[in-house]
Protein backbone atom coordinates (compact mmCIF):
# COMPACT_ATOMS: atom_id res chain seq x y z
CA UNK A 1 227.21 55.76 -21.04
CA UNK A 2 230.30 57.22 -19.20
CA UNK A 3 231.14 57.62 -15.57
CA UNK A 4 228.00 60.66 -15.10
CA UNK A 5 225.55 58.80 -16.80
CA UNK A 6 226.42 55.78 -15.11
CA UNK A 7 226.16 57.33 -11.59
CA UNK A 8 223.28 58.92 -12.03
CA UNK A 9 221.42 55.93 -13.72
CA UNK A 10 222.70 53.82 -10.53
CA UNK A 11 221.01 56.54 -8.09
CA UNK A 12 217.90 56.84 -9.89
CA UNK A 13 217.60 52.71 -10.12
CA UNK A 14 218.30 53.23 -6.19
CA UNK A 15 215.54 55.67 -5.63
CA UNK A 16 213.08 53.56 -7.64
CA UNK A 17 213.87 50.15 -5.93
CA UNK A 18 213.19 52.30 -2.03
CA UNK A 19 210.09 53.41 -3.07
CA UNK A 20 208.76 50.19 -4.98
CA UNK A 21 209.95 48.29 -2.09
CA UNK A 22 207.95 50.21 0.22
CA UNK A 23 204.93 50.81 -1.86
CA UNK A 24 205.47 54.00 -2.69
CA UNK A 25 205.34 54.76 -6.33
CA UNK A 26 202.98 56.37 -8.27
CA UNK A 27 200.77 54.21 -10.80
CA UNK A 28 203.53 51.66 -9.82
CA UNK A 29 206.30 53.23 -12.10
CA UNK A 30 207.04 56.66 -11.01
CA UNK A 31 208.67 58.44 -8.44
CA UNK A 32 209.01 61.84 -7.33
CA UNK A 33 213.25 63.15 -6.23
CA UNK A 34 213.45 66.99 -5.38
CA UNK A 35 216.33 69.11 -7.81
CA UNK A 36 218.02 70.05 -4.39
CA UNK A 37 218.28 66.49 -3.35
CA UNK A 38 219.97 65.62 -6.54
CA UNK A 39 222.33 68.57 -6.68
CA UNK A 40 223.54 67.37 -2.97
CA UNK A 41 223.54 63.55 -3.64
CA UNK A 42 225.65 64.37 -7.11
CA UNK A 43 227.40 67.32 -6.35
CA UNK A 44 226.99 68.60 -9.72
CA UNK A 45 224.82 71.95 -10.98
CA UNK A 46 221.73 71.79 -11.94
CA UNK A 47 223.20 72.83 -15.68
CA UNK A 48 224.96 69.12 -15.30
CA UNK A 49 221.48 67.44 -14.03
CA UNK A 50 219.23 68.33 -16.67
CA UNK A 51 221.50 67.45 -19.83
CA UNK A 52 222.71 64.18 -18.36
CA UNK A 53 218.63 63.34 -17.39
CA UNK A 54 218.14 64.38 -20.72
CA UNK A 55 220.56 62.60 -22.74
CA UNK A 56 219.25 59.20 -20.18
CA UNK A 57 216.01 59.63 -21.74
CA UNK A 58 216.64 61.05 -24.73
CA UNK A 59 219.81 59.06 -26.41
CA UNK A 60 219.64 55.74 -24.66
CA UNK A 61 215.80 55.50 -23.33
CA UNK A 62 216.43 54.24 -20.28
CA UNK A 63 214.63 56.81 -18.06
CA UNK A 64 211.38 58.85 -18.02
CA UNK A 65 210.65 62.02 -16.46
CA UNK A 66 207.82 64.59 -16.18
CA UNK A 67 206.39 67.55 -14.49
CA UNK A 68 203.25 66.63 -12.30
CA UNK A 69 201.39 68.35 -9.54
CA UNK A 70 199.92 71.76 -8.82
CA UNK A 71 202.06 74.56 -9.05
CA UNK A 72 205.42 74.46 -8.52
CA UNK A 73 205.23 71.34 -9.97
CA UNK A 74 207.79 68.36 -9.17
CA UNK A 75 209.59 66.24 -11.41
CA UNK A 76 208.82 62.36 -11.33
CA UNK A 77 211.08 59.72 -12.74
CA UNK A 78 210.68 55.97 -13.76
CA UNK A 79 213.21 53.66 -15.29
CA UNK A 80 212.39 51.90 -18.52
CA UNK A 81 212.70 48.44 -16.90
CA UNK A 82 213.08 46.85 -20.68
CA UNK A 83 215.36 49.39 -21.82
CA UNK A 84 217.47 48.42 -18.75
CA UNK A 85 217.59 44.93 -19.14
CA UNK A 86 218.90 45.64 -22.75
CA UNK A 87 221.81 47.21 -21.71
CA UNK A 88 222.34 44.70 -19.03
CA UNK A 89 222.49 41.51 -21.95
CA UNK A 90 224.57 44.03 -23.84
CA UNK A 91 227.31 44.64 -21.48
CA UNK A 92 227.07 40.79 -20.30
CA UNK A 93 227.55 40.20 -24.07
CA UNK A 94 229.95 42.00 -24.51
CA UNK A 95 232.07 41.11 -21.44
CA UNK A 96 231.89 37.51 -22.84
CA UNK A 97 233.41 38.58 -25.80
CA UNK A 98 235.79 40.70 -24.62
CA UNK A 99 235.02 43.68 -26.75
CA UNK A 100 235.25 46.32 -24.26
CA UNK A 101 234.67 50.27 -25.65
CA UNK A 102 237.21 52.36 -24.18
């Protein structure tokens, strides 16, 4: 993934466990994190955001996003939950082995 992907992976998981915990997600998967939020949370443009949201969904499946609402319309983000645990036996696998990608 790399050390951007990784951080922002680890801060999206974060912002989906507060909300489940409390309830607070919509149809139980999604929730909704505002572009300035991210931008101060990160500290990286919003040129940065987008391709690094895109290449989470995109290239390793392990996020969802999408426009909802009325005009201006927010973005909402879930976390592919089996995509996740994927990765999780992969690294774990891997870490057995020793077989570390540098």
């Amino acid at each position: 993934l790399g050390v951007t992907k990784a951080f922002v992976l680890t801060d999206l998981i974060d912002k989906y466990e507060y909300h489940r915990m409390r309830g607070q997600l919509v149809e139980k998967k999604w929730f909704f994190y505002k572009r300035e939020e991210m931008e101060k949370n990160w500290l990286m443009s919003s040129a940065i955001q987008r391709a690094t949201l895109t290449s989470l969904r995109d290239d390793y499946g392990l996020i969802f996003f999408e426009k909802r609402g009325n005009v201006p319309q927010k973005n909402y983000y879930s976390i592919n939950e089996k995509k996740l645990q994927e990765l999780f036996e992969h690294l774990l696998e891997v870490e057995q082995k020793g077989q570390y990608e540098e």
